[in-house]
N, C-alpha and C. Protein backbone atom coordinates (compact mmCIF):
# COMPACT_ATOMS: atom_id res chain seq x y z
N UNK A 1 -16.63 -4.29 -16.42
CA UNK A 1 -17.62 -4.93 -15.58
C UNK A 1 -18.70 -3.91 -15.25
N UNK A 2 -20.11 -4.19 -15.72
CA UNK A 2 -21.18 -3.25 -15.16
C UNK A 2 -22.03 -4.09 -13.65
N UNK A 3 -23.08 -3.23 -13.30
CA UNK A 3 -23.35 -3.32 -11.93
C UNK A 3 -23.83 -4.99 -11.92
N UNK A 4 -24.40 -5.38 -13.14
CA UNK A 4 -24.70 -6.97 -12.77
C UNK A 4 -23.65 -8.17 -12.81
N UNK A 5 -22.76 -7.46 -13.89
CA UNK A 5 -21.94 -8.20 -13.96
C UNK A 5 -21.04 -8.55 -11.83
N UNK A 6 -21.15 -6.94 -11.86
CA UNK A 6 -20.20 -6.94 -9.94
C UNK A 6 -21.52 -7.91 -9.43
N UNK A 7 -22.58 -7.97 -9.67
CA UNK A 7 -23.63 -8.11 -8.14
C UNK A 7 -23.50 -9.69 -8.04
N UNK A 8 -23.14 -9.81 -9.65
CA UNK A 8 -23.25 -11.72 -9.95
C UNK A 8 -21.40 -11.90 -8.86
N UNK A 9 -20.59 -11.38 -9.64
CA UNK A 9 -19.30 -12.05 -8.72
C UNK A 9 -19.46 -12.09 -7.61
N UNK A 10 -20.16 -10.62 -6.84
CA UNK A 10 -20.25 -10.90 -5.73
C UNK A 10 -21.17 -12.21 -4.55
N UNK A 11 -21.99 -12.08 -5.55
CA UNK A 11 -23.21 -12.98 -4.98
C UNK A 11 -22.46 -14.75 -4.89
N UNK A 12 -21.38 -15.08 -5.98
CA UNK A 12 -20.31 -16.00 -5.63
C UNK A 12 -19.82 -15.74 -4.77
N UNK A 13 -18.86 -15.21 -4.87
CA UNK A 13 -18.06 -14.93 -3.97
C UNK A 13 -18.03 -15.13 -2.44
N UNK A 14 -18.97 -14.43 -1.86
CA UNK A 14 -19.51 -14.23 -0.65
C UNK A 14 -20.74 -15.57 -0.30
N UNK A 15 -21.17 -15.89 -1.66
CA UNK A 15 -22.13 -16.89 -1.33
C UNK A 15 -24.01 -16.42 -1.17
N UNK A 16 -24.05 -15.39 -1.43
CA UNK A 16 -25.36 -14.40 -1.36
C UNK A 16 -25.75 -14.61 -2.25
N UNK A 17 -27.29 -14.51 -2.35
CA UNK A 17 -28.39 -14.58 -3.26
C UNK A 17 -28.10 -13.05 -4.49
N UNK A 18 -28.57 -13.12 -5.68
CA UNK A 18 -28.21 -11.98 -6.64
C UNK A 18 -29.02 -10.76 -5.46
N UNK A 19 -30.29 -10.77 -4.86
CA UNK A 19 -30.83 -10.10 -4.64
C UNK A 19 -30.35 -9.23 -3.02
N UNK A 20 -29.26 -10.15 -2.60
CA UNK A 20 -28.61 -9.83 -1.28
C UNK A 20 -27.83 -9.27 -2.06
N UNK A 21 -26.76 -9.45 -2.93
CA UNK A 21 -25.64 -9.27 -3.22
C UNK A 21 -26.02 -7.32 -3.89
N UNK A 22 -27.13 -7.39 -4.79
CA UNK A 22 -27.64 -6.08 -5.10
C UNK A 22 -27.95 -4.98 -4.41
N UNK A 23 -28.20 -5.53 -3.17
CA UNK A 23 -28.56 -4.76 -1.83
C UNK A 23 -27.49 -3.87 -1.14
N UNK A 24 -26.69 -4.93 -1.23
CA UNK A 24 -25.00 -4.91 -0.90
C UNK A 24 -24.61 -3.93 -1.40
N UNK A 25 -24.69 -3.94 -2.59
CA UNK A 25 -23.82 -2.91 -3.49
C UNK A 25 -24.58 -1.78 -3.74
N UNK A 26 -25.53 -1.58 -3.69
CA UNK A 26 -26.65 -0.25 -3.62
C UNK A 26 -26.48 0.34 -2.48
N UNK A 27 -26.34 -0.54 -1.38
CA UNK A 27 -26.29 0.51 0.04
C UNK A 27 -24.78 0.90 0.34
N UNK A 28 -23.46 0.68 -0.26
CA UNK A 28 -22.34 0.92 -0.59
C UNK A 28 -22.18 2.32 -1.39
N UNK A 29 -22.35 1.55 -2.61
CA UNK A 29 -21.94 2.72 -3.97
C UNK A 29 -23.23 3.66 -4.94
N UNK A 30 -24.55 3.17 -4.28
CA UNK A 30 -25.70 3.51 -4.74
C UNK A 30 -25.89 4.83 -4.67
N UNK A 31 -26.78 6.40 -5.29
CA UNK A 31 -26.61 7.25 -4.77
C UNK A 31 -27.28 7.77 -3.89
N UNK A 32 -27.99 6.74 -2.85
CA UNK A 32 -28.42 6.89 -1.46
C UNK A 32 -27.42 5.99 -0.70
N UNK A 33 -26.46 5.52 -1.01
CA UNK A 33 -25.45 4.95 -0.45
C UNK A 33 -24.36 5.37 0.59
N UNK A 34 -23.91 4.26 1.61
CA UNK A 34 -23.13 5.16 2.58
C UNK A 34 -21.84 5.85 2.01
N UNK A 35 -21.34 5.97 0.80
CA UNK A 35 -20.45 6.67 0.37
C UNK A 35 -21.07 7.80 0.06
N UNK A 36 -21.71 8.06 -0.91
CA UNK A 36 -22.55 9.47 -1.10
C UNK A 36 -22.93 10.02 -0.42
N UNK A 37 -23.43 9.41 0.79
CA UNK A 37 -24.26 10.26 1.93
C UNK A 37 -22.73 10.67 2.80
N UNK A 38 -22.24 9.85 3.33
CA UNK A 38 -21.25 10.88 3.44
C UNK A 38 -20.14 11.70 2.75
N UNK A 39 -20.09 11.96 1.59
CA UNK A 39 -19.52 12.87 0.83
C UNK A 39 -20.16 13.93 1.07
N UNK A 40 -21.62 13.84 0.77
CA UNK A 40 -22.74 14.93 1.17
C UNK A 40 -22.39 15.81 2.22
N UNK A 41 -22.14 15.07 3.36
CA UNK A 41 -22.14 15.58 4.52
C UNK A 41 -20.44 16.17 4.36
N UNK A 42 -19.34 16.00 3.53
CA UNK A 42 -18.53 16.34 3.37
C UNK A 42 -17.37 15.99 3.98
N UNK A 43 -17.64 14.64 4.26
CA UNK A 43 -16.75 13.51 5.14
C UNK A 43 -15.93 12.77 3.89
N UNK A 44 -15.42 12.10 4.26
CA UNK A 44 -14.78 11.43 3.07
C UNK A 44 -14.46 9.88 3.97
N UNK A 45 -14.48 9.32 2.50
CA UNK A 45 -14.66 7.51 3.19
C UNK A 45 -13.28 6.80 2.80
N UNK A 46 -12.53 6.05 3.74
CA UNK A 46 -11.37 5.77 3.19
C UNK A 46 -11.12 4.10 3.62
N UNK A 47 -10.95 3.24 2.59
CA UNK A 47 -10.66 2.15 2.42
C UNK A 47 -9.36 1.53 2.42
N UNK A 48 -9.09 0.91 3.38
CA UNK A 48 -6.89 0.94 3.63
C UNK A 48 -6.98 -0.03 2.45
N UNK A 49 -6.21 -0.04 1.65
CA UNK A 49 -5.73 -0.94 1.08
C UNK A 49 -6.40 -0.53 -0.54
N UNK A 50 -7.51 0.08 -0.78
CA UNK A 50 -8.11 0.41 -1.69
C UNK A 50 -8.01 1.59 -2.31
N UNK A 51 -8.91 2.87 -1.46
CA UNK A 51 -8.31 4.03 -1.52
C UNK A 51 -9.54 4.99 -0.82
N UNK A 52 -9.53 6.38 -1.36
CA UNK A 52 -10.22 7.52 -0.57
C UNK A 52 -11.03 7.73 -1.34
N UNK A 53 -12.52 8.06 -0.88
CA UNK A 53 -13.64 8.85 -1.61
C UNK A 53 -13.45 10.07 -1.35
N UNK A 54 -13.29 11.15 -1.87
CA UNK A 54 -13.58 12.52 -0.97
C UNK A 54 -14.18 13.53 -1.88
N UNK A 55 -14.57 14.95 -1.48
CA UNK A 55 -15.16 15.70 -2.36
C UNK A 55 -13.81 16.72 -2.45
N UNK A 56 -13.84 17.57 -3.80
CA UNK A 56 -12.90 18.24 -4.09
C UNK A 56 -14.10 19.36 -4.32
N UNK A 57 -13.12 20.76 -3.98
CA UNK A 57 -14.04 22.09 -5.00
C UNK A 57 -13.26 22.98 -5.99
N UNK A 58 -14.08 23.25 -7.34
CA UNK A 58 -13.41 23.80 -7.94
C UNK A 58 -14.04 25.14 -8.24
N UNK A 59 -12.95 25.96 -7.92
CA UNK A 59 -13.40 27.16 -7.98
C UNK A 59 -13.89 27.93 -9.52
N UNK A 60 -14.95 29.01 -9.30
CA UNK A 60 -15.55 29.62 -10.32
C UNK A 60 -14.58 30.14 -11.62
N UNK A 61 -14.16 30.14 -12.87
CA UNK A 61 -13.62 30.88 -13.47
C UNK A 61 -14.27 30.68 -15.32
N UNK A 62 -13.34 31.39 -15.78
CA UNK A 62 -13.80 31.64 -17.15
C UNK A 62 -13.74 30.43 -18.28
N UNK A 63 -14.57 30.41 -19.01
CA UNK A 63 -14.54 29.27 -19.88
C UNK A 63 -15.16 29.87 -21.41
N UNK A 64 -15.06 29.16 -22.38
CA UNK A 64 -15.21 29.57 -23.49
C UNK A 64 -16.27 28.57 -24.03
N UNK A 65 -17.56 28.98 -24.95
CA UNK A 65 -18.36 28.60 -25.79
C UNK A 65 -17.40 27.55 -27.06
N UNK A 66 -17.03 27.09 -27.33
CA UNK A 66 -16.13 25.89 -28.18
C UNK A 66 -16.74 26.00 -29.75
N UNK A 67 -18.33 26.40 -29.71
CA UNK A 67 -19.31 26.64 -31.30
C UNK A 67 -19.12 28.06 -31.55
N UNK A 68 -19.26 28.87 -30.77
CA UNK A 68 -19.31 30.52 -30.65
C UNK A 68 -18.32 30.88 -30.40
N UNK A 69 -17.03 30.33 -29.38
CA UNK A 69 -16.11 31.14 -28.90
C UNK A 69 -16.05 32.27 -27.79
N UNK A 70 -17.26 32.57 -27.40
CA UNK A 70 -17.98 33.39 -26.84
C UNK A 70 -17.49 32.84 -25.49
N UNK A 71 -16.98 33.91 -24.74
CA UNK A 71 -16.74 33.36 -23.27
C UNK A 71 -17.82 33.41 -22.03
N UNK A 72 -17.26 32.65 -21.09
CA UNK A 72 -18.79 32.17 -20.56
C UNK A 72 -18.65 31.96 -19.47
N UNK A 73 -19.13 32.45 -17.82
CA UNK A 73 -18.48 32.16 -16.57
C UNK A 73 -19.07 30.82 -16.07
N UNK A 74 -17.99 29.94 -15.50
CA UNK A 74 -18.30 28.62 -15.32
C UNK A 74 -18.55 28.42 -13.82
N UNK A 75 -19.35 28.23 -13.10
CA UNK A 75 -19.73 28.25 -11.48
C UNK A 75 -18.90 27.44 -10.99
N UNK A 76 -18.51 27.93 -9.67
CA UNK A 76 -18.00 27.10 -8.75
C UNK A 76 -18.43 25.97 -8.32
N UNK A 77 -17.71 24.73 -7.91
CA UNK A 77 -18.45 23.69 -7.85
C UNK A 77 -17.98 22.75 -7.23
N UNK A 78 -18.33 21.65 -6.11
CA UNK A 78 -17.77 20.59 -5.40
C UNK A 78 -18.41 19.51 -6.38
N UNK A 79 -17.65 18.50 -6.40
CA UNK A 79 -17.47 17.33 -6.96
C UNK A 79 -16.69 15.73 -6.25
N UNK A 80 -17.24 14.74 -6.56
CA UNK A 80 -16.19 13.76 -6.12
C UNK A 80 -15.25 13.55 -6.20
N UNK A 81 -14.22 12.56 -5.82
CA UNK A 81 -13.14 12.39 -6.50
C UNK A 81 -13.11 11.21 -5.98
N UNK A 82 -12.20 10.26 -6.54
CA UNK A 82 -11.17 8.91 -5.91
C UNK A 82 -10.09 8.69 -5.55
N UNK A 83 -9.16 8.69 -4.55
CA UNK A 83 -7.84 8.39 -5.13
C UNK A 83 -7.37 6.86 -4.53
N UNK A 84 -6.66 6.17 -5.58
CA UNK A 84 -6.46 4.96 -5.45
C UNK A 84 -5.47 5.01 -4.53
N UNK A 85 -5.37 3.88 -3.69
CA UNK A 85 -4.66 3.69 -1.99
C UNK A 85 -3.19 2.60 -2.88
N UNK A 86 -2.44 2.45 -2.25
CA UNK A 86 -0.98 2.19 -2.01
C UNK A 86 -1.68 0.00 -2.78
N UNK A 87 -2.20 -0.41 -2.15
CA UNK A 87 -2.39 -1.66 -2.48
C UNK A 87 -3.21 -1.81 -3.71
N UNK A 88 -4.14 -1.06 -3.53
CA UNK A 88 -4.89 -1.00 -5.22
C UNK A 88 -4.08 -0.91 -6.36
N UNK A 89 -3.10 0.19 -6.19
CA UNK A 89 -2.15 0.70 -6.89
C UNK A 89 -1.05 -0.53 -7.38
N UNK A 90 -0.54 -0.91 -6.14
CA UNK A 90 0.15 -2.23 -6.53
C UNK A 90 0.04 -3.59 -7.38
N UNK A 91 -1.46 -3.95 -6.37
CA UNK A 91 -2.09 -5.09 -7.86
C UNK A 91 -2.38 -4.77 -9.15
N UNK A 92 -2.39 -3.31 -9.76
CA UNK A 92 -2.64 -2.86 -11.13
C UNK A 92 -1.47 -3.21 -11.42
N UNK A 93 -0.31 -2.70 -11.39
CA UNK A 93 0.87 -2.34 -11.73
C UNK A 93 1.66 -3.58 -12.39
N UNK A 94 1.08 -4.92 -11.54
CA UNK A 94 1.63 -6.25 -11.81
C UNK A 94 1.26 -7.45 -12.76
């Protein structure tokens, strides 16, 4: 499912116009969105039943060129992550 395909279910679903329903989901998961913005801030967003947004960091170390072989220092770095919650988990499984 891509973003129109979600904006159309949702816009059923809920009963919203495509252009509400787009709004919806941009100010959610968009990357001026309230999930990103607070990751930014280094909060993490957690959905019971769904799961956790949070940022992870991975620390600086060595890495290798893969064409050259040539080794190569790889920067330290924060990143997102997901982890799926206890109910998300369940409805996959079944």
């Amino acid at each position: 499912m891509n973003k129109g395909e979600l904006t159309s279910a949702l816009a059923r679903q809920a009963k919203l116009t495509q252009k509400q329903a787009r709004m919806a989901i941009d100010s959610v998961f968009g990357s001026n969105g309230i999930i990103a913005s607070e990751l930014k801030r280094g909060g993490r967003v957690q959905i019971t039943g769904f799961g956790t947004f949070e940022t992870r960091r991975r620390e600086a170390r060595m890495g290798r060129n893969p064409q050259t072989g040539a080794q190569l220092r790889i920067p330290a770095a924060t990143y997102p992550a997901f982890k799926a919650g206890k109910g998300l988990k369940s409805k996959i499984r079944k």
